[in-house]
PDB file of N, CA and C in Angstrom:
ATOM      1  N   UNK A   1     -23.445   8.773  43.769  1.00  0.00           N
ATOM      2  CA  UNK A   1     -22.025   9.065  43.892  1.00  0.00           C
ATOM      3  C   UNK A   1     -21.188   7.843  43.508  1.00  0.00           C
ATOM      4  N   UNK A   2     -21.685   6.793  44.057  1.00  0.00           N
ATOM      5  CA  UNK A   2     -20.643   5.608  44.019  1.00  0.00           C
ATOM      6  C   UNK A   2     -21.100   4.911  42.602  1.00  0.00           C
ATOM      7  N   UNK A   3     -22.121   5.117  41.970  1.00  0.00           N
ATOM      8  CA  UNK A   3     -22.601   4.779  40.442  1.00  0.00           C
ATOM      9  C   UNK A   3     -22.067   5.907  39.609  1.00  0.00           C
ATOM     10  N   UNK A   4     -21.576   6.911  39.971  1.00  0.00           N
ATOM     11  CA  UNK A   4     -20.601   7.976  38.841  1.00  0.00           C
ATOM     12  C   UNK A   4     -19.583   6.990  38.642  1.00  0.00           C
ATOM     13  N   UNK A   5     -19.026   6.802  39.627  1.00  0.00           N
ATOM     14  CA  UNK A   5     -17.261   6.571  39.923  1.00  0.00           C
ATOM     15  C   UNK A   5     -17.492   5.071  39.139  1.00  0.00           C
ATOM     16  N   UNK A   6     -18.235   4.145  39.503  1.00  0.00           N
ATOM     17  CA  UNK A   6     -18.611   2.619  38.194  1.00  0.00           C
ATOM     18  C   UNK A   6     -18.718   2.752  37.157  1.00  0.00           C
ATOM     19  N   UNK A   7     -19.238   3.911  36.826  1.00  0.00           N
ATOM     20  CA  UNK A   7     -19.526   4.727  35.417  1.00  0.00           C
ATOM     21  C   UNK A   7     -18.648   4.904  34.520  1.00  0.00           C
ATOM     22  N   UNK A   8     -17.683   5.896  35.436  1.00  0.00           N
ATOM     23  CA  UNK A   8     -16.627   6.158  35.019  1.00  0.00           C
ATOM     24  C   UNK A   8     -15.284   5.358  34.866  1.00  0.00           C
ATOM     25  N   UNK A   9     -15.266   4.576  35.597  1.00  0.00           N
ATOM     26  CA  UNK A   9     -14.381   3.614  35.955  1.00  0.00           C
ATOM     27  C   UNK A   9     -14.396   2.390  34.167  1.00  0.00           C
ATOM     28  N   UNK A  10     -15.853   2.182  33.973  1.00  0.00           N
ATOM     29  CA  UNK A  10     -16.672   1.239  33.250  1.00  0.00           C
ATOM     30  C   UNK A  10     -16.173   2.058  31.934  1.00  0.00           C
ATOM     31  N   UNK A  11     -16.411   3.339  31.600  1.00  0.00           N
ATOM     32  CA  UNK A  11     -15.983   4.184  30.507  1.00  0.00           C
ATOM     33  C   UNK A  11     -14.569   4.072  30.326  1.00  0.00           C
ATOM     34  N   UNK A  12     -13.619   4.572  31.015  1.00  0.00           N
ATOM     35  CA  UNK A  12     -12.381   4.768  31.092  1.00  0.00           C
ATOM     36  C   UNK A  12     -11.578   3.590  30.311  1.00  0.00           C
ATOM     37  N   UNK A  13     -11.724   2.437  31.380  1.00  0.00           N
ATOM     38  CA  UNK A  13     -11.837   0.699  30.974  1.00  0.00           C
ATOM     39  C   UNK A  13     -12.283   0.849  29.239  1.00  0.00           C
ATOM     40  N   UNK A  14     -13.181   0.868  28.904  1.00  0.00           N
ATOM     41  CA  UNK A  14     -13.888   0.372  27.619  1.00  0.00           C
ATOM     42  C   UNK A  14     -13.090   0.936  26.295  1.00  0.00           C
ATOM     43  N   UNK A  15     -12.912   3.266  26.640  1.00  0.00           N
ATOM     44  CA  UNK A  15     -12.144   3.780  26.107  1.00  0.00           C
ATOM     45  C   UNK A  15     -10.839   3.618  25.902  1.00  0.00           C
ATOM     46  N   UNK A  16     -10.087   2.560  26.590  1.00  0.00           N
ATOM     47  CA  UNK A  16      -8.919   2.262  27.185  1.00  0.00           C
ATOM     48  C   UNK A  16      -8.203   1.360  26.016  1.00  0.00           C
ATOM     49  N   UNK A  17      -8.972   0.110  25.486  1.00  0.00           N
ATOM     50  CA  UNK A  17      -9.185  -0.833  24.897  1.00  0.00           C
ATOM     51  C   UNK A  17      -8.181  -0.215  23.476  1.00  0.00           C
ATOM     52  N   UNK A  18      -8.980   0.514  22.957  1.00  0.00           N
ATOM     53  CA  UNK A  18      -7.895   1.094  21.527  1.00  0.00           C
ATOM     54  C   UNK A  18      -6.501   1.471  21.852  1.00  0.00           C
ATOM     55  N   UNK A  19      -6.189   1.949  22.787  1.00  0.00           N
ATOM     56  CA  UNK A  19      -4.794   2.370  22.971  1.00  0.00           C
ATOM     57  C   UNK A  19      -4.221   1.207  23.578  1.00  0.00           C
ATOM     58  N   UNK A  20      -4.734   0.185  24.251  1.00  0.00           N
ATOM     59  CA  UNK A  20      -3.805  -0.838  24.725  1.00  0.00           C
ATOM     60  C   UNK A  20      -3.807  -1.704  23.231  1.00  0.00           C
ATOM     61  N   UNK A  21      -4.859  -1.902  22.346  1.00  0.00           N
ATOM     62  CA  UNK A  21      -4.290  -2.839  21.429  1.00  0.00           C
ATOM     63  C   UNK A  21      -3.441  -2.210  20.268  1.00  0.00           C
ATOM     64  N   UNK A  22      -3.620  -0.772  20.520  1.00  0.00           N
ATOM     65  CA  UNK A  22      -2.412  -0.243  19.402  1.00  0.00           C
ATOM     66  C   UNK A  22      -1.076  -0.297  19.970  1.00  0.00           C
ATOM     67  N   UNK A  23      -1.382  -0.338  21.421  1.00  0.00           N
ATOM     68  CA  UNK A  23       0.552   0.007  22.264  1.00  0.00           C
ATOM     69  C   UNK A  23       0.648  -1.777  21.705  1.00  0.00           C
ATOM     70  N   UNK A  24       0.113  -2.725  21.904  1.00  0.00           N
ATOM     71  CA  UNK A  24       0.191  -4.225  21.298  1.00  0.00           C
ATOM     72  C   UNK A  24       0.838  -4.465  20.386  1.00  0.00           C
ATOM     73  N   UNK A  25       0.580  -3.855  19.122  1.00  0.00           N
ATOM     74  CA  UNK A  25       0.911  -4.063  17.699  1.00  0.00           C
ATOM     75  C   UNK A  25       2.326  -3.704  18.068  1.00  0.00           C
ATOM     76  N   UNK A  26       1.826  -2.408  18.349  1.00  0.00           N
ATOM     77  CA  UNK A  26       3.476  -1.422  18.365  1.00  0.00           C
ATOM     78  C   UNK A  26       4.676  -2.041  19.058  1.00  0.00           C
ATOM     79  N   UNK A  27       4.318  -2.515  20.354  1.00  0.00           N
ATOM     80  CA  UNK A  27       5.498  -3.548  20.848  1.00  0.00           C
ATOM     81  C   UNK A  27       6.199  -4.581  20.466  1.00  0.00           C
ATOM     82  N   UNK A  28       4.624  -5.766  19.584  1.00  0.00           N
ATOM     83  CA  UNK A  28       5.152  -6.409  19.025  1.00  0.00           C
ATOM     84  C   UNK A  28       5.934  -6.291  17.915  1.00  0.00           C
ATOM     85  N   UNK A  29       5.614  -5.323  16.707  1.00  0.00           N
ATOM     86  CA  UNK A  29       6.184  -5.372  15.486  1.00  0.00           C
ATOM     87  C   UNK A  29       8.156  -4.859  16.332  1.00  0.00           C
ATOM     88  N   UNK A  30       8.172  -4.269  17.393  1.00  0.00           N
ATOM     89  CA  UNK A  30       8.972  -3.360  17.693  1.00  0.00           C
ATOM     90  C   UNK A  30      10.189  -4.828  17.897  1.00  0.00           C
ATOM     91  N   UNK A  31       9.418  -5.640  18.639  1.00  0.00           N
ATOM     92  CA  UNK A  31      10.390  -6.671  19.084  1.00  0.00           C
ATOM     93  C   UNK A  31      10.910  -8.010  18.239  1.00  0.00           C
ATOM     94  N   UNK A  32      10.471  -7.456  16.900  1.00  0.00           N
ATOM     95  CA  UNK A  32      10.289  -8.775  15.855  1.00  0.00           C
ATOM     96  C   UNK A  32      12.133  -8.188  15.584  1.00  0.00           C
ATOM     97  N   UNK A  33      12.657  -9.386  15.413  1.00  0.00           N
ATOM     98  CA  UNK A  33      14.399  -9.404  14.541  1.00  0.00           C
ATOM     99  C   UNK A  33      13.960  -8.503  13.361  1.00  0.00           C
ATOM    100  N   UNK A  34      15.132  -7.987  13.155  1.00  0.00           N
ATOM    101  CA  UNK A  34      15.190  -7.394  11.404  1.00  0.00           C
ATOM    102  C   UNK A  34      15.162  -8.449  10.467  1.00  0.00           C
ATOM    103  N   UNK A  35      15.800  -9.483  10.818  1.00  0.00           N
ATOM    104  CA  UNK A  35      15.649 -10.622   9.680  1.00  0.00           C
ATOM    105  C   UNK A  35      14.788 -11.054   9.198  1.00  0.00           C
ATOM    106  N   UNK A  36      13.627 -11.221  10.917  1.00  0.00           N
ATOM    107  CA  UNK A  36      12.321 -11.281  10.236  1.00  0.00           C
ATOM    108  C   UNK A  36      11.583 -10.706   9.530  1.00  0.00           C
ATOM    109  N   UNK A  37      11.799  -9.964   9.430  1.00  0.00           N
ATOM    110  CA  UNK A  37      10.996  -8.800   8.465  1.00  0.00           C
ATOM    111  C   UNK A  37      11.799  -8.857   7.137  1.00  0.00           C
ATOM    112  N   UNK A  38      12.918  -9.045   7.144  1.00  0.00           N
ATOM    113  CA  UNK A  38      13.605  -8.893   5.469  1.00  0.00           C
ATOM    114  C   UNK A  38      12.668 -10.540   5.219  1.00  0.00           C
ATOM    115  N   UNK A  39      13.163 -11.957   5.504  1.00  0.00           N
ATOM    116  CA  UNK A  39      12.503 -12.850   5.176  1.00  0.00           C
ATOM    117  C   UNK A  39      11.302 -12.647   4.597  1.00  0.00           C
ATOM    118  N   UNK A  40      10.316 -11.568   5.653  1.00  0.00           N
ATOM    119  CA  UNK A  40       8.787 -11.282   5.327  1.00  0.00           C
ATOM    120  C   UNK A  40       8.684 -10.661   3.866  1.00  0.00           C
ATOM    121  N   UNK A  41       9.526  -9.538   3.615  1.00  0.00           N
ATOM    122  CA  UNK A  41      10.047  -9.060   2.828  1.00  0.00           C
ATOM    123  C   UNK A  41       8.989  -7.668   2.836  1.00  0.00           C
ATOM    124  N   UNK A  42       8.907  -7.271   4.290  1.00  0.00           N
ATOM    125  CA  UNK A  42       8.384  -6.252   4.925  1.00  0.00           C
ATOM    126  C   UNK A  42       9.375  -5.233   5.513  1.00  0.00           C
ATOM    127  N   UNK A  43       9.081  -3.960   5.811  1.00  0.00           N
ATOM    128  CA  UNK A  43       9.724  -2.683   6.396  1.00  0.00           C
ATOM    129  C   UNK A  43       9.246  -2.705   7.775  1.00  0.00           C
ATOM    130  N   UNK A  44      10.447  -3.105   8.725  1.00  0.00           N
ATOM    131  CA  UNK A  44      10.086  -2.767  10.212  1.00  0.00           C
ATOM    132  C   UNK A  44       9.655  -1.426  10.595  1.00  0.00           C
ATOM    133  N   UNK A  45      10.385  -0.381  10.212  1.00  0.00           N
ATOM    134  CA  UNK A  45      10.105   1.168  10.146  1.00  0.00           C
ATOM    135  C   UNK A  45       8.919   1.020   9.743  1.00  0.00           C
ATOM    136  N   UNK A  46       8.248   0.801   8.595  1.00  0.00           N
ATOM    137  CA  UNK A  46       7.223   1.358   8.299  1.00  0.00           C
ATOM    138  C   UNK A  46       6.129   1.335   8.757  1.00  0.00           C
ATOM    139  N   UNK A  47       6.184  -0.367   9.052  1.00  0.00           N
ATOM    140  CA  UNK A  47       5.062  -0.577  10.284  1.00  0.00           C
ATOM    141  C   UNK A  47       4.792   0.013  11.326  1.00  0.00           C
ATOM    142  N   UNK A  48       6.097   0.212  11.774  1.00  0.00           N
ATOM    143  CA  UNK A  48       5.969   1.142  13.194  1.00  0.00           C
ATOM    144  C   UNK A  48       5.416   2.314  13.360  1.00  0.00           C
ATOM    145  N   UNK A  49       5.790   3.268  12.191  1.00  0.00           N
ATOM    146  CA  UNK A  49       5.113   4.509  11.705  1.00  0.00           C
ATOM    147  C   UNK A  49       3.817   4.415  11.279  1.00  0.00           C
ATOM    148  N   UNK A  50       3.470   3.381  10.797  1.00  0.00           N
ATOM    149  CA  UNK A  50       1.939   3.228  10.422  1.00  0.00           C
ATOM    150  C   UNK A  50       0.932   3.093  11.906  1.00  0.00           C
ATOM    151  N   UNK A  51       1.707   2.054  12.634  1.00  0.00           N
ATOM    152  CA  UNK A  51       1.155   1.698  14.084  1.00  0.00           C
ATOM    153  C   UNK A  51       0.835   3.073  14.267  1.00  0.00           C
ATOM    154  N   UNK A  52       2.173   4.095  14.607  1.00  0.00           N
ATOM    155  CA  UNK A  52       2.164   5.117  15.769  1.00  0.00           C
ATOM    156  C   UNK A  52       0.805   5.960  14.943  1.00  0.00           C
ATOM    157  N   UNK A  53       1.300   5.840  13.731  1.00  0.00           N
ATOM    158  CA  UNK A  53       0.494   7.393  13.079  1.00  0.00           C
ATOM    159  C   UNK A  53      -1.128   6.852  13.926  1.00  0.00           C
ATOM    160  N   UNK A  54      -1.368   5.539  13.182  1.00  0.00           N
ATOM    161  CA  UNK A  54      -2.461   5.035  13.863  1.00  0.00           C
ATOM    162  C   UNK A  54      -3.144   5.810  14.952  1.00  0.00           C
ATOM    163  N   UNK A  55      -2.376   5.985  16.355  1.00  0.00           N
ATOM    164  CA  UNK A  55      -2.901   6.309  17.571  1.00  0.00           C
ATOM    165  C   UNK A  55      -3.471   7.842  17.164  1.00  0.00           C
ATOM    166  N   UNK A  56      -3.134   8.362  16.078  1.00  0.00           N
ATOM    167  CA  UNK A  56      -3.788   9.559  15.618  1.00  0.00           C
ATOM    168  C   UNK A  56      -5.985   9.400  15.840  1.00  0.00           C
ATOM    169  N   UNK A  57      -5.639   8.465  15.457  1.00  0.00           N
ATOM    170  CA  UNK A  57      -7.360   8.139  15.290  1.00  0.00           C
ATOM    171  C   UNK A  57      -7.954   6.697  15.736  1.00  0.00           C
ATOM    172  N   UNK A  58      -8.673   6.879  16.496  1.00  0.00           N
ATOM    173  CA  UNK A  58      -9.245   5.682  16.637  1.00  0.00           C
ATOM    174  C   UNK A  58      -9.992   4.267  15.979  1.00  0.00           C
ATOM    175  N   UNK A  59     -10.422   5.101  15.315  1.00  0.00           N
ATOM    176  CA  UNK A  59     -10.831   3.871  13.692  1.00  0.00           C
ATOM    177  C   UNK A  59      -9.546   3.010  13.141  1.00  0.00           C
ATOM    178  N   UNK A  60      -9.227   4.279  12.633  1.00  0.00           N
ATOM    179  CA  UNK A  60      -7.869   3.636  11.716  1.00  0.00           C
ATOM    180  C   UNK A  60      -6.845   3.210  12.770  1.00  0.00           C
ATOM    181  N   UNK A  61      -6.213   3.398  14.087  1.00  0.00           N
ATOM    182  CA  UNK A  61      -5.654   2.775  14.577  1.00  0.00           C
ATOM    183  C   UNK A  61      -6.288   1.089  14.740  1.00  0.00           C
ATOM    184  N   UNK A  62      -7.059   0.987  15.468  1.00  0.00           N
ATOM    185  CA  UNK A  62      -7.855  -0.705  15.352  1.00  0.00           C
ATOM    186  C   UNK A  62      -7.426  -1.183  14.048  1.00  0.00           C
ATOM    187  N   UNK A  63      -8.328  -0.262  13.029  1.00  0.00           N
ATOM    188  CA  UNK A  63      -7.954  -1.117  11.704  1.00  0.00           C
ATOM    189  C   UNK A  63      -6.474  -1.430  11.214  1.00  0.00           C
ATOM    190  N   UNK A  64      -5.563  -0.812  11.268  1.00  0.00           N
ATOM    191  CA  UNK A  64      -4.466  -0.676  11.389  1.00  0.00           C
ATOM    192  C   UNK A  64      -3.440  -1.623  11.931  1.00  0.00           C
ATOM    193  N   UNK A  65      -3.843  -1.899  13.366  1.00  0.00           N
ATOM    194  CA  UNK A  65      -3.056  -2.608  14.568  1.00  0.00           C
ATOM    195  C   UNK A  65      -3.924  -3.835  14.654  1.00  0.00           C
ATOM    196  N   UNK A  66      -5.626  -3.800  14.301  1.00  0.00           N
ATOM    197  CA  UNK A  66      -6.089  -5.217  13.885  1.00  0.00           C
ATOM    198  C   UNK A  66      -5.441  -5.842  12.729  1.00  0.00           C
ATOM    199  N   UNK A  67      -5.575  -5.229  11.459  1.00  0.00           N
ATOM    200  CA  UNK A  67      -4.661  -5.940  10.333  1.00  0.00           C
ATOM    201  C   UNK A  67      -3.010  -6.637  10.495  1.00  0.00           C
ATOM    202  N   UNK A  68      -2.438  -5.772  11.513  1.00  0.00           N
ATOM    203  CA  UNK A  68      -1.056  -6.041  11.998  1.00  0.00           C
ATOM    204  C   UNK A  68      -1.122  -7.550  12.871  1.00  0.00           C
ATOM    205  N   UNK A  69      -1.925  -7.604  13.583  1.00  0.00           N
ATOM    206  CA  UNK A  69      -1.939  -8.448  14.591  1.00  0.00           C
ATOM    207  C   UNK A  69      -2.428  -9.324  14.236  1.00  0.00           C
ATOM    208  N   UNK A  70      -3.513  -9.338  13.401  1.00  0.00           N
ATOM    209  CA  UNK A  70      -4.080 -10.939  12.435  1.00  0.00           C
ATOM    210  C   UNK A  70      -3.468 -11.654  11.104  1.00  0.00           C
ATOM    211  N   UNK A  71      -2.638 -10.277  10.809  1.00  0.00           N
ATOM    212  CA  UNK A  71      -1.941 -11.457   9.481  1.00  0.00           C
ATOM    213  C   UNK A  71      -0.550 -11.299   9.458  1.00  0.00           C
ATOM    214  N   UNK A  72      -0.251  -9.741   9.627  1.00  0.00           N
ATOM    215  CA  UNK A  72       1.480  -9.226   9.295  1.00  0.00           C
ATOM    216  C   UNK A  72       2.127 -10.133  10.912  1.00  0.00           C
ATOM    217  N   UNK A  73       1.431 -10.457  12.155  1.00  0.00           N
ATOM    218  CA  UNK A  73       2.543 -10.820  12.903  1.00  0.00           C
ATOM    219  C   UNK A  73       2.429 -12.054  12.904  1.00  0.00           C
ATOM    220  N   UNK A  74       1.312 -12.787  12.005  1.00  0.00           N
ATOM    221  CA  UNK A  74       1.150 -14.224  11.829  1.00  0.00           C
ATOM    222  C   UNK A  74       2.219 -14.420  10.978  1.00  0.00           C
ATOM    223  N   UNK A  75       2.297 -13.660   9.853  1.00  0.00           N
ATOM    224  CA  UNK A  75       3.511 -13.931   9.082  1.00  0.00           C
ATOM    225  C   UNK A  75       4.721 -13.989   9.696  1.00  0.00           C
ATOM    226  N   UNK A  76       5.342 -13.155  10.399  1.00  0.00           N
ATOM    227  CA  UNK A  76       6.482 -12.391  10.789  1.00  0.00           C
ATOM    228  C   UNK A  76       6.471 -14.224  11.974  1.00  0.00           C
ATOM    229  N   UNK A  77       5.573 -14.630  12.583  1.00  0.00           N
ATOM    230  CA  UNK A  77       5.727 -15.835  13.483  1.00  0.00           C
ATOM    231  C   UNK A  77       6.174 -17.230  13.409  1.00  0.00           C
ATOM    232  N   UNK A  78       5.382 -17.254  11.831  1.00  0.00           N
ATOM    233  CA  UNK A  78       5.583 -18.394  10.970  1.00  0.00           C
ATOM    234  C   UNK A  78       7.068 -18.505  10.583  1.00  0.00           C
ATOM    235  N   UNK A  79       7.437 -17.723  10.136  1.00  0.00           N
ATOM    236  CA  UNK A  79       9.341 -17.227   9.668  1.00  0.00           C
ATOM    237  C   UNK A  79      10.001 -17.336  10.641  1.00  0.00           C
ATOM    238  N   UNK A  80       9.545 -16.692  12.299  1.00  0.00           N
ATOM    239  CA  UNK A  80      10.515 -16.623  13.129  1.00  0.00           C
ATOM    240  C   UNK A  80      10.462 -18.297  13.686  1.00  0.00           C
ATOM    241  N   UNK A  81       9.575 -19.118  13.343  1.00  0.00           N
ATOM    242  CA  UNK A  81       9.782 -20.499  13.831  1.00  0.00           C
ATOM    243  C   UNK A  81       9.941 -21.239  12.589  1.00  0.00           C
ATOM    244  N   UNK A  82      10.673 -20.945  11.526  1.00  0.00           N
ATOM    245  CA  UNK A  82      10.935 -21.870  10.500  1.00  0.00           C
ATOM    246  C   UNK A  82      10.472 -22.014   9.465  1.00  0.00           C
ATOM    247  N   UNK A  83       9.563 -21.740   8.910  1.00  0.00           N
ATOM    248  CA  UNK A  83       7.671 -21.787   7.995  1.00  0.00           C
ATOM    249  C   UNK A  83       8.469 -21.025   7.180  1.00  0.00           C
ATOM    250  N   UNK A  84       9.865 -20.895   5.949  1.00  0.00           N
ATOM    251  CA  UNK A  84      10.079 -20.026   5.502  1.00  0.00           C
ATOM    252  C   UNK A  84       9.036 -19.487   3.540  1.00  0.00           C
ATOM    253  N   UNK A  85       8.150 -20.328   4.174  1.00  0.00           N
ATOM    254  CA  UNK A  85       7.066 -20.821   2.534  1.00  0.00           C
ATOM    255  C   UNK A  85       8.369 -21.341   1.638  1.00  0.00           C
ATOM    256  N   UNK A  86       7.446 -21.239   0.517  1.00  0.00           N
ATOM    257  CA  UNK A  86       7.678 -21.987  -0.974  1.00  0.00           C
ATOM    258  C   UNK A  86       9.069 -21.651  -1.514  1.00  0.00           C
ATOM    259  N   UNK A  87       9.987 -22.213  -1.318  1.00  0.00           N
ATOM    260  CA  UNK A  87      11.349 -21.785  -1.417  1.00  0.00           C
ATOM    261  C   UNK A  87      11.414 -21.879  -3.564  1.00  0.00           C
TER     262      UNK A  87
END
């Protein structure tokens, strides 16, 4: 009985993981300035729609909200602290 409920608890937790790092992306891109994104010379909308569609599927959300979170908000970070590259 009490090894279901660890089980489940242990599953829930693990399954959990994709939707908290897609709600991640999604917050962050959500809270980036518009400027930053024109600088980037990226579409805030679009990202966002890409994020959400994301939560459609589990693969492609990760891949999706991983790609977002390792390079597009590295970019979008670099700009919002000055780093405007190669003028």
């Amino acid at each position: 009985m009490i090894a279901d409920v660890v089980v489940t608890v242990v599953l829930l937790t693990v399954l959990s993981i994709p939707l908290a790092i897609t709600g991640w992306a999604f917050l962050d891109a959500a809270s980036r300035a518009k400027w930053v994104w024109a600088f980037a010379g990226r579409r805030q909308v679009v990202w966002l729609c890409v994020i959400a569609f994301g939560l459609l599927t589990v693969i492609g959300g990760l891949a999706i909200s991983g790609y977002y979170l390792t390079r597009v908000r590295r970019e979008l970070a670099a700009i919002e602290a000055g780093d405007l590259g190669p003028a």
